[in-house]
PDB file of N, CA and C in Angstrom:
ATOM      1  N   UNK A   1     -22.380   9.000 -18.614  1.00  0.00           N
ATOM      2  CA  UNK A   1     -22.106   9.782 -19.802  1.00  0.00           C
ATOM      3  C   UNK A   1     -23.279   9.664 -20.774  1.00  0.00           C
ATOM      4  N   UNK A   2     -23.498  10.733 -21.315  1.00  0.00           N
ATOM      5  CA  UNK A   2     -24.285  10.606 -22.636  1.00  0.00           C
ATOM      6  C   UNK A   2     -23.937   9.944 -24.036  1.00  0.00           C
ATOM      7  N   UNK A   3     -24.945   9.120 -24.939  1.00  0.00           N
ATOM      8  CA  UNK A   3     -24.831   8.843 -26.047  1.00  0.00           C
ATOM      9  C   UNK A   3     -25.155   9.707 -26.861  1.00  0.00           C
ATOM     10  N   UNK A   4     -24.225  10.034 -27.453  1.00  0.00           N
ATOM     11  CA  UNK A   4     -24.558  11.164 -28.572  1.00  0.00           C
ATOM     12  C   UNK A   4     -25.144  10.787 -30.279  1.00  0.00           C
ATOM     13  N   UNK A   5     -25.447  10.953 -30.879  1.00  0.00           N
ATOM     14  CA  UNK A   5     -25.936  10.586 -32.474  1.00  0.00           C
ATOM     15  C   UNK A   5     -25.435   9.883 -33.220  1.00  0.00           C
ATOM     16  N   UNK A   6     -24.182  10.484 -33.140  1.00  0.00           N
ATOM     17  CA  UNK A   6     -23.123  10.564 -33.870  1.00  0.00           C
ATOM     18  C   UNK A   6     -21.542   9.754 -33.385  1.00  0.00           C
ATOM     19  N   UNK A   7     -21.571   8.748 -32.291  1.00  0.00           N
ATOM     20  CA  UNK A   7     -21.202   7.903 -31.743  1.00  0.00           C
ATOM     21  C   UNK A   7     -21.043   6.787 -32.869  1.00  0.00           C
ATOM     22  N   UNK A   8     -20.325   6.384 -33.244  1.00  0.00           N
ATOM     23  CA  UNK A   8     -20.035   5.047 -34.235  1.00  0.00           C
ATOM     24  C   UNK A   8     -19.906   3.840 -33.118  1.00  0.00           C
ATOM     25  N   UNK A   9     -20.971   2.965 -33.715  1.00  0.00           N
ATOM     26  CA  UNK A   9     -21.517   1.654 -32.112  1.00  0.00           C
ATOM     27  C   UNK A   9     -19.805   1.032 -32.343  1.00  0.00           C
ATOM     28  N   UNK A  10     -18.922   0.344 -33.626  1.00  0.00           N
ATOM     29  CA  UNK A  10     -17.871  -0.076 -33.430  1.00  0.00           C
ATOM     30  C   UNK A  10     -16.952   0.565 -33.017  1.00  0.00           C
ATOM     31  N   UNK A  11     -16.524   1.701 -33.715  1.00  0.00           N
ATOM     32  CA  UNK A  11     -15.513   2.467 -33.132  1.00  0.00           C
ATOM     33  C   UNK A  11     -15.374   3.304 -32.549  1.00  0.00           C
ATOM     34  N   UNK A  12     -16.270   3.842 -32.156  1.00  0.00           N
ATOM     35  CA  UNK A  12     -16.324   4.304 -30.766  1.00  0.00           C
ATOM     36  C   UNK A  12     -16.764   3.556 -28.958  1.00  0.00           C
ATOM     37  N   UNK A  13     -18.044   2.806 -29.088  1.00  0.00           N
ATOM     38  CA  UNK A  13     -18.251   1.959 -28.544  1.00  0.00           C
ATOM     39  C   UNK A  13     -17.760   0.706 -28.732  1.00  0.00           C
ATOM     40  N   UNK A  14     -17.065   0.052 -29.292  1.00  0.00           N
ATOM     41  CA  UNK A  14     -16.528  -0.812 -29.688  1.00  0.00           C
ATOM     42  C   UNK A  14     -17.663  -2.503 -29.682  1.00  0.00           C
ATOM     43  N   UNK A  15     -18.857  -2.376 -30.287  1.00  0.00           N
ATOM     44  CA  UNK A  15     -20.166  -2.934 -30.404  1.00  0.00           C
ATOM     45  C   UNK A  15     -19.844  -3.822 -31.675  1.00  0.00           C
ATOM     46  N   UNK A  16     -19.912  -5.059 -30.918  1.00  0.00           N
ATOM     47  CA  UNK A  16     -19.428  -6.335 -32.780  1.00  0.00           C
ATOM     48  C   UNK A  16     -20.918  -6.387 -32.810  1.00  0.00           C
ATOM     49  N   UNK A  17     -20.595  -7.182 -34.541  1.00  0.00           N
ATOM     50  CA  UNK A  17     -21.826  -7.810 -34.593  1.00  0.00           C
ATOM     51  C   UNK A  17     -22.881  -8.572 -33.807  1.00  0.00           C
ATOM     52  N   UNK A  18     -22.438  -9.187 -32.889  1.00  0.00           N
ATOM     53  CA  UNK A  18     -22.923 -10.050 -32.233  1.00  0.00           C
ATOM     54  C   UNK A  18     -23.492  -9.202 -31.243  1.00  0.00           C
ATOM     55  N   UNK A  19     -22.684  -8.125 -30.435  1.00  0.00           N
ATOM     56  CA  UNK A  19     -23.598  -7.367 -29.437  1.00  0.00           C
ATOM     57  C   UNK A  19     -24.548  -6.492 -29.902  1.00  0.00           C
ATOM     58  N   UNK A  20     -24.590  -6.433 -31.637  1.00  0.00           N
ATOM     59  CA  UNK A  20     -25.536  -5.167 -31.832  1.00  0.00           C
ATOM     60  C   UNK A  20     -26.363  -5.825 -32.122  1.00  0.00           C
ATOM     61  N   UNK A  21     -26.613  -7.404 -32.500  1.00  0.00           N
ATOM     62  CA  UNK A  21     -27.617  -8.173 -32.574  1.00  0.00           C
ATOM     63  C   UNK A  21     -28.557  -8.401 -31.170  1.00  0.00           C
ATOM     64  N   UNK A  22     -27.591  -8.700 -29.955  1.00  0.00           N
ATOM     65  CA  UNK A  22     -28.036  -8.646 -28.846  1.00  0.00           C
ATOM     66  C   UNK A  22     -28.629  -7.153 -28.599  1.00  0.00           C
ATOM     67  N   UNK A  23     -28.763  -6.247 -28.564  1.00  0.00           N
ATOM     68  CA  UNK A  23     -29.165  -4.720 -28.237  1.00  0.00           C
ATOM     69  C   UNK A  23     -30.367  -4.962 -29.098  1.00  0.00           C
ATOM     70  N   UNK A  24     -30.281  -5.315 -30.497  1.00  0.00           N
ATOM     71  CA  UNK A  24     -31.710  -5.112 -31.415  1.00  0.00           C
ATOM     72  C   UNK A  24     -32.680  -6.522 -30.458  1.00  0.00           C
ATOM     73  N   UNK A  25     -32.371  -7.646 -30.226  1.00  0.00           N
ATOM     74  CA  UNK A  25     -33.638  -8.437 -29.651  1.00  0.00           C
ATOM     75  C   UNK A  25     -33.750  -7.908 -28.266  1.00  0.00           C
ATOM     76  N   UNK A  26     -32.750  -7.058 -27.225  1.00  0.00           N
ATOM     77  CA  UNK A  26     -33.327  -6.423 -26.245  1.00  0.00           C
ATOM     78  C   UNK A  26     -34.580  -5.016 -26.517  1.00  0.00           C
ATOM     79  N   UNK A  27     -33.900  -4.461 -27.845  1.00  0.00           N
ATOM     80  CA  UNK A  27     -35.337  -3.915 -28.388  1.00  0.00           C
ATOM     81  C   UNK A  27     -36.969  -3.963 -28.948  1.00  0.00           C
ATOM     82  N   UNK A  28     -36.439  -5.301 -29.493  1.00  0.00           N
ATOM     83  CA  UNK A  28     -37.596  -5.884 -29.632  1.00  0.00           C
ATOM     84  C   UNK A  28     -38.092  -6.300 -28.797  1.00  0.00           C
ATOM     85  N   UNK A  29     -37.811  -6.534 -27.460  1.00  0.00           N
ATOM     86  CA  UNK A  29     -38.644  -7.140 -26.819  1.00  0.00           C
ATOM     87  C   UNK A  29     -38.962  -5.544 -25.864  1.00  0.00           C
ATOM     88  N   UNK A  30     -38.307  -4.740 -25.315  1.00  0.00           N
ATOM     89  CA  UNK A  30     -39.010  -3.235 -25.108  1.00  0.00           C
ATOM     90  C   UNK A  30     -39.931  -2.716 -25.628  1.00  0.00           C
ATOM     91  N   UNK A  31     -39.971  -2.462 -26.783  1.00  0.00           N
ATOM     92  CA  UNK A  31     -40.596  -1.406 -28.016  1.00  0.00           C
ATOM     93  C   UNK A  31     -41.565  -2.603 -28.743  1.00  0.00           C
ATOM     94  N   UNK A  32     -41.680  -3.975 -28.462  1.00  0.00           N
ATOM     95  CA  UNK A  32     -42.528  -4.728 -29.373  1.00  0.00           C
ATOM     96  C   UNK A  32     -42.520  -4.469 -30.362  1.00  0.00           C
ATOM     97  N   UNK A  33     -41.599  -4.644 -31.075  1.00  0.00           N
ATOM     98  CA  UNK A  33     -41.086  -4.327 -32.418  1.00  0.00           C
ATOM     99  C   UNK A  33     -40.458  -5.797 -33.123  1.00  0.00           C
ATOM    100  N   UNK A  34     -40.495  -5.826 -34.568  1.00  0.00           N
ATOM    101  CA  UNK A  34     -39.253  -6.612 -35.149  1.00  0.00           C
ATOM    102  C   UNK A  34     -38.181  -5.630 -35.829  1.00  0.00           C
ATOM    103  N   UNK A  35     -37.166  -6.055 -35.350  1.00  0.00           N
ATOM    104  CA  UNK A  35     -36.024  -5.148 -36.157  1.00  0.00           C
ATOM    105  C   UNK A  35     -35.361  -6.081 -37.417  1.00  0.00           C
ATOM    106  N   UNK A  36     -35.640  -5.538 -38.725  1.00  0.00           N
ATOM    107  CA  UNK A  36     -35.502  -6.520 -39.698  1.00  0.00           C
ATOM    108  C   UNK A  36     -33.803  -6.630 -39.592  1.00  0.00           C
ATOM    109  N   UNK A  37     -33.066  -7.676 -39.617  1.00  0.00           N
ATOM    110  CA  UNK A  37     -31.544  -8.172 -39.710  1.00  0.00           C
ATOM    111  C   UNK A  37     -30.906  -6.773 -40.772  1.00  0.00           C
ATOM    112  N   UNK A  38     -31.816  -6.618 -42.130  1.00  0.00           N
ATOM    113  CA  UNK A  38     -31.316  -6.171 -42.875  1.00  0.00           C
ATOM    114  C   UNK A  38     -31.353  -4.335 -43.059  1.00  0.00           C
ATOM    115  N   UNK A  39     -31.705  -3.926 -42.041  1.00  0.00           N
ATOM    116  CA  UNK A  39     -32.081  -2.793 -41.548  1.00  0.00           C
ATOM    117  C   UNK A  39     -30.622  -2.670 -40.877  1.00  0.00           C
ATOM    118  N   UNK A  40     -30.737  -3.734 -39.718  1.00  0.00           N
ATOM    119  CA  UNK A  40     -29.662  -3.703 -38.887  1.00  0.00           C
ATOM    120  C   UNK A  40     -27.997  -3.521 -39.455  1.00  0.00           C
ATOM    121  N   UNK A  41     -28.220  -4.017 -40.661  1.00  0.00           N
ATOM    122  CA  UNK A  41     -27.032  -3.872 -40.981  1.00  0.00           C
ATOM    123  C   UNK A  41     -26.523  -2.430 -41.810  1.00  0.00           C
ATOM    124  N   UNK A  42     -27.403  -1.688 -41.631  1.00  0.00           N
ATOM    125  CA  UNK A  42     -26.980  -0.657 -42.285  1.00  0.00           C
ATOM    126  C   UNK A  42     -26.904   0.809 -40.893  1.00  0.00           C
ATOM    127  N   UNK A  43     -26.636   0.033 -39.777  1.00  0.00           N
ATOM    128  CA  UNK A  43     -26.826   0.511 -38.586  1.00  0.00           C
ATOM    129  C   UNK A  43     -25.306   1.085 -38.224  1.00  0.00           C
ATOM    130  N   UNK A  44     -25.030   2.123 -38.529  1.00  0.00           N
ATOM    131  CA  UNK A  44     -23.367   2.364 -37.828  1.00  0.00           C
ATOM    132  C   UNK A  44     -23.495   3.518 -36.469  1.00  0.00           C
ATOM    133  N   UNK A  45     -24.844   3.966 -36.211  1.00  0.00           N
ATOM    134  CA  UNK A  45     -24.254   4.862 -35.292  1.00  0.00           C
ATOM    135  C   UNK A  45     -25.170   4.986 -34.033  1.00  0.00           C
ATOM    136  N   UNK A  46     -25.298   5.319 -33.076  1.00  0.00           N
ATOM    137  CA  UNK A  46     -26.373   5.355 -32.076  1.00  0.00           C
ATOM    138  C   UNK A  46     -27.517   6.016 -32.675  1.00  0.00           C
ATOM    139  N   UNK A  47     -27.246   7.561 -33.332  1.00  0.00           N
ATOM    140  CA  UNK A  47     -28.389   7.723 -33.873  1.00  0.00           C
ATOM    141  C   UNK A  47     -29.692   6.900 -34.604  1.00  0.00           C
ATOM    142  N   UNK A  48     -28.120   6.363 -35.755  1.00  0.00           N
ATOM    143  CA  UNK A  48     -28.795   5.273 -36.946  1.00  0.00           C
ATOM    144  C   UNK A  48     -30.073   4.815 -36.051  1.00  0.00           C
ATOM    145  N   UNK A  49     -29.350   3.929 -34.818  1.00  0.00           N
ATOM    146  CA  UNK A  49     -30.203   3.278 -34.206  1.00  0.00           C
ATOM    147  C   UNK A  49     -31.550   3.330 -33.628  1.00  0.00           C
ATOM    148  N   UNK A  50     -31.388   4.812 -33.110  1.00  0.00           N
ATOM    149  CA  UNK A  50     -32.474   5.617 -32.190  1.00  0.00           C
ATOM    150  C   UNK A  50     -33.672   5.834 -33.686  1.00  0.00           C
ATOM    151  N   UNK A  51     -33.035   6.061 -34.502  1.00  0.00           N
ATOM    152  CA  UNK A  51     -33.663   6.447 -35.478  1.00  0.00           C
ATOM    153  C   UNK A  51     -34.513   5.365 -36.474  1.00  0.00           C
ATOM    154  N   UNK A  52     -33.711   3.912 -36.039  1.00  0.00           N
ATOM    155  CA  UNK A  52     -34.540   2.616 -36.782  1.00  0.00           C
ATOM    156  C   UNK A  52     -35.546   2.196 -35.619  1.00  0.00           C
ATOM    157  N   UNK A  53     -35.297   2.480 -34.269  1.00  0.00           N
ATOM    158  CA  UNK A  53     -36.406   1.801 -33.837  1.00  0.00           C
ATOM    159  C   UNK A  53     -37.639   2.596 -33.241  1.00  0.00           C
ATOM    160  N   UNK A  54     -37.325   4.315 -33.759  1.00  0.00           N
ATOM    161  CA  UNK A  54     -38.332   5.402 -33.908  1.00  0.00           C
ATOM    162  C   UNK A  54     -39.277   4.886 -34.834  1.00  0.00           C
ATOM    163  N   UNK A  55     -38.824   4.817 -35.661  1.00  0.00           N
ATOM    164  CA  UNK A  55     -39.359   4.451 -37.329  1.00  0.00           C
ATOM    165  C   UNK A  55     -40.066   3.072 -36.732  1.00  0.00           C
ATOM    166  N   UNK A  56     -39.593   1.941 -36.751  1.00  0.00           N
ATOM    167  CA  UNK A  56     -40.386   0.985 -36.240  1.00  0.00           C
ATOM    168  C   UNK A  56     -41.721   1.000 -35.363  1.00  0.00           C
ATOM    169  N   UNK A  57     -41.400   1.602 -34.206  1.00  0.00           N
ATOM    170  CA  UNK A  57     -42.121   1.964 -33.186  1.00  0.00           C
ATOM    171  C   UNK A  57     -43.589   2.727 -33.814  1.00  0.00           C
ATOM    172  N   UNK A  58     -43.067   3.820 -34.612  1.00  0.00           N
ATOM    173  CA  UNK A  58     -43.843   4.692 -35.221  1.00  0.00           C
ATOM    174  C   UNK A  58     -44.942   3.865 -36.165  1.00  0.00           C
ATOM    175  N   UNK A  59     -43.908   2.895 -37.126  1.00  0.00           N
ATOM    176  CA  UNK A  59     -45.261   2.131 -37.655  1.00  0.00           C
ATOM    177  C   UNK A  59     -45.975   0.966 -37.342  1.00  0.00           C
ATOM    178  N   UNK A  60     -45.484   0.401 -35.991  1.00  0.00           N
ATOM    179  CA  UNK A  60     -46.464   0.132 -35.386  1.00  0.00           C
ATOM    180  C   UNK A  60     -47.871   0.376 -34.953  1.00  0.00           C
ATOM    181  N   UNK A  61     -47.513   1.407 -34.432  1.00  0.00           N
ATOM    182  CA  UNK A  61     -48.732   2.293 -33.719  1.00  0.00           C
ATOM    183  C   UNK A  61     -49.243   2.519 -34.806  1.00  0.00           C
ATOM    184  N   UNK A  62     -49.056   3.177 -36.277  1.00  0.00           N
ATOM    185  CA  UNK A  62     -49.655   3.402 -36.911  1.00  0.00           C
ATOM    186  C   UNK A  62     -50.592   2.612 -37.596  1.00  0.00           C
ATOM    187  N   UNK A  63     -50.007   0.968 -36.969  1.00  0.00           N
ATOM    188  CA  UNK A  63     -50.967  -0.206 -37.861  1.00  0.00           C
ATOM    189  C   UNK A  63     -52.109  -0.364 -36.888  1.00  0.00           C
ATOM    190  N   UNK A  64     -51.793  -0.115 -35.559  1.00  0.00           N
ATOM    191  CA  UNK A  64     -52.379  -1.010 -34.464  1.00  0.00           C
ATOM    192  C   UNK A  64     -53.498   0.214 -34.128  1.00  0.00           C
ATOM    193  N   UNK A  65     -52.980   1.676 -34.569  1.00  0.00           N
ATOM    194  CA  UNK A  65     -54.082   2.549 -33.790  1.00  0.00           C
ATOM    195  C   UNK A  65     -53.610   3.085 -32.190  1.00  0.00           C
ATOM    196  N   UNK A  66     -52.336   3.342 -32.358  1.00  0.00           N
ATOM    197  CA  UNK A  66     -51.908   3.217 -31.004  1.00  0.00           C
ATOM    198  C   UNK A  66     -50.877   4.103 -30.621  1.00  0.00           C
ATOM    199  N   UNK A  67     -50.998   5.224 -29.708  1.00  0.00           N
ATOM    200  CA  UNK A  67     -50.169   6.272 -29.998  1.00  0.00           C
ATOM    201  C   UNK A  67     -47.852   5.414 -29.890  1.00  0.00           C
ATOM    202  N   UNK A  68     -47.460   6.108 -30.645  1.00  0.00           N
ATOM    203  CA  UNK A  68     -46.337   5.409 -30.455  1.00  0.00           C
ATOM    204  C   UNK A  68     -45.317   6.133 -29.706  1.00  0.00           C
ATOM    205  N   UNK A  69     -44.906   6.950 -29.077  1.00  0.00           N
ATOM    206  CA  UNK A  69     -44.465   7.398 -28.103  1.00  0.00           C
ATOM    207  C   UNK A  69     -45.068   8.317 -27.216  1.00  0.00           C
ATOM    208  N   UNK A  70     -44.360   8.581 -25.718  1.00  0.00           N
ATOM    209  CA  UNK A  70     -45.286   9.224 -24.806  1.00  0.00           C
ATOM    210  C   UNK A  70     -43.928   9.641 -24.000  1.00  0.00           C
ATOM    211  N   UNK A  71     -43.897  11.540 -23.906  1.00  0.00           N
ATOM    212  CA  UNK A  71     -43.031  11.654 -23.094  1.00  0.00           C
ATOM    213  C   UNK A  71     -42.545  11.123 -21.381  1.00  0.00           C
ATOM    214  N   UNK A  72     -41.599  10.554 -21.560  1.00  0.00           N
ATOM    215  CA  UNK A  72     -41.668  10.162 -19.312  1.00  0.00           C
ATOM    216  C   UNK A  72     -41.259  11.081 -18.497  1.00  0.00           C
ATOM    217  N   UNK A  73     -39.978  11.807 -19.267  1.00  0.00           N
ATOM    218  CA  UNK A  73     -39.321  12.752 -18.614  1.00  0.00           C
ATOM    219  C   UNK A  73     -39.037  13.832 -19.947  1.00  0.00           C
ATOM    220  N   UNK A  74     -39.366  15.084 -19.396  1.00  0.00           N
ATOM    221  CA  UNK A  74     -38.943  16.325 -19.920  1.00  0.00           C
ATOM    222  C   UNK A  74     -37.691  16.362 -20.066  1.00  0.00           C
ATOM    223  N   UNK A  75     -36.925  17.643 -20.909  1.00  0.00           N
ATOM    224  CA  UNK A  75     -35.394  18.121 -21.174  1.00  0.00           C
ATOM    225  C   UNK A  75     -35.236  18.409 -19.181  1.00  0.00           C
ATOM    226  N   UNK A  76     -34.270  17.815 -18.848  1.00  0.00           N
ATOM    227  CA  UNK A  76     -33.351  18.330 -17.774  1.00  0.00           C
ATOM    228  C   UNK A  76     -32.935  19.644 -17.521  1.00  0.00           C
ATOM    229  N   UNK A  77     -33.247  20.023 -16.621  1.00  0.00           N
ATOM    230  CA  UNK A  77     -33.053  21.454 -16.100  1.00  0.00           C
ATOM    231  C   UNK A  77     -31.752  21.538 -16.156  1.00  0.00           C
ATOM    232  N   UNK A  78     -30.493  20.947 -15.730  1.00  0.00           N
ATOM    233  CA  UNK A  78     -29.431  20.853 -15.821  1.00  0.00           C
ATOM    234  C   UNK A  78     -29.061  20.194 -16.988  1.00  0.00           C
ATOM    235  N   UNK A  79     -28.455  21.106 -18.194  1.00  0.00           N
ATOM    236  CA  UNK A  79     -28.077  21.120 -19.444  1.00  0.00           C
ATOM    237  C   UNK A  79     -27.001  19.766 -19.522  1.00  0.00           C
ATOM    238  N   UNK A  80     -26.195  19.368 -18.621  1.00  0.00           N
ATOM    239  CA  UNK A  80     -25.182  18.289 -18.564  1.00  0.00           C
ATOM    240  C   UNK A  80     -25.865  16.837 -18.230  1.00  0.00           C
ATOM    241  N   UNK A  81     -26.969  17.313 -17.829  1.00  0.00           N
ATOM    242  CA  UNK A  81     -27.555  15.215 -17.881  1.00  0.00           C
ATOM    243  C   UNK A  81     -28.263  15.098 -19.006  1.00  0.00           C
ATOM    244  N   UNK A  82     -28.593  16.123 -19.636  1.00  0.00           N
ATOM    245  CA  UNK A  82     -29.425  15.391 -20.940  1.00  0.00           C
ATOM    246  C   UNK A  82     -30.834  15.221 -20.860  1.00  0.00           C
ATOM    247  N   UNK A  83     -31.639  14.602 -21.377  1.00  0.00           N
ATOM    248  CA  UNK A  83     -32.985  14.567 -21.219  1.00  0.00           C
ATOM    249  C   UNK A  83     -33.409  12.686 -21.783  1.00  0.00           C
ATOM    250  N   UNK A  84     -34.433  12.732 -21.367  1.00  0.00           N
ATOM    251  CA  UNK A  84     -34.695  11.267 -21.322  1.00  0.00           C
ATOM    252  C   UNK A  84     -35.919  10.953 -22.187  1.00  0.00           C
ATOM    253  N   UNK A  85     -36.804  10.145 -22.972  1.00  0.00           N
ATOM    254  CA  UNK A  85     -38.079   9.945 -23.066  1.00  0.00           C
ATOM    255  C   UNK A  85     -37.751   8.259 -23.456  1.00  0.00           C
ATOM    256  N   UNK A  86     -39.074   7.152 -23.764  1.00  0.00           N
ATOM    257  CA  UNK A  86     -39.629   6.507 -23.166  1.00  0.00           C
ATOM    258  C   UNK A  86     -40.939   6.217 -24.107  1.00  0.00           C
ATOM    259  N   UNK A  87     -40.909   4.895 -25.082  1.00  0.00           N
ATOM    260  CA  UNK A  87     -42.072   3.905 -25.489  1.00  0.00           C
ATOM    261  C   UNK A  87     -43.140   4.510 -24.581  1.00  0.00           C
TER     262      UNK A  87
END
């Protein structure tokens, strides 16, 4: 199934504190990023999320000189799987 934006990580995914802490240091260690705690907590939705460690990612690269994303996979020809991209 797809994650949609707009997915609430608790009540919909049912994501405690503790697992959304676990998901942010599995990010950090993907994306070489720090995800500040206090960022995190203002995190309620998948988007939120996609969207804090865009932002992160983004100013990374921007310190380091380093492009910060790179497509892997294009939009899906078949409208029902969704599309993918990729640090």
């Amino acid at each position: 199934s797809i994650l949609e934006p707009d997915l609430s990580l608790a009540d919909d995914l049912a994501v405690d504190s503790m697992e959304l802490l676990e998901v942010a240091l599995s990010l950090e260690d993907a994306f070489d990023v720090a995800v500040p705690q206090r960022r995190l907590d203002g995190v309620r939705t998948c988007g939120q999320l996609v969207d804090l460690v865009l932002s992160l990612v983004t100013r990374r690269a921007a310190t380091h000189g380093t492009p910060a994303l790179r497509p892997v996979f294009g939009p899906a020809r078949d409208p029902w799987s969704g599309c993918c991209y990729a640090a």
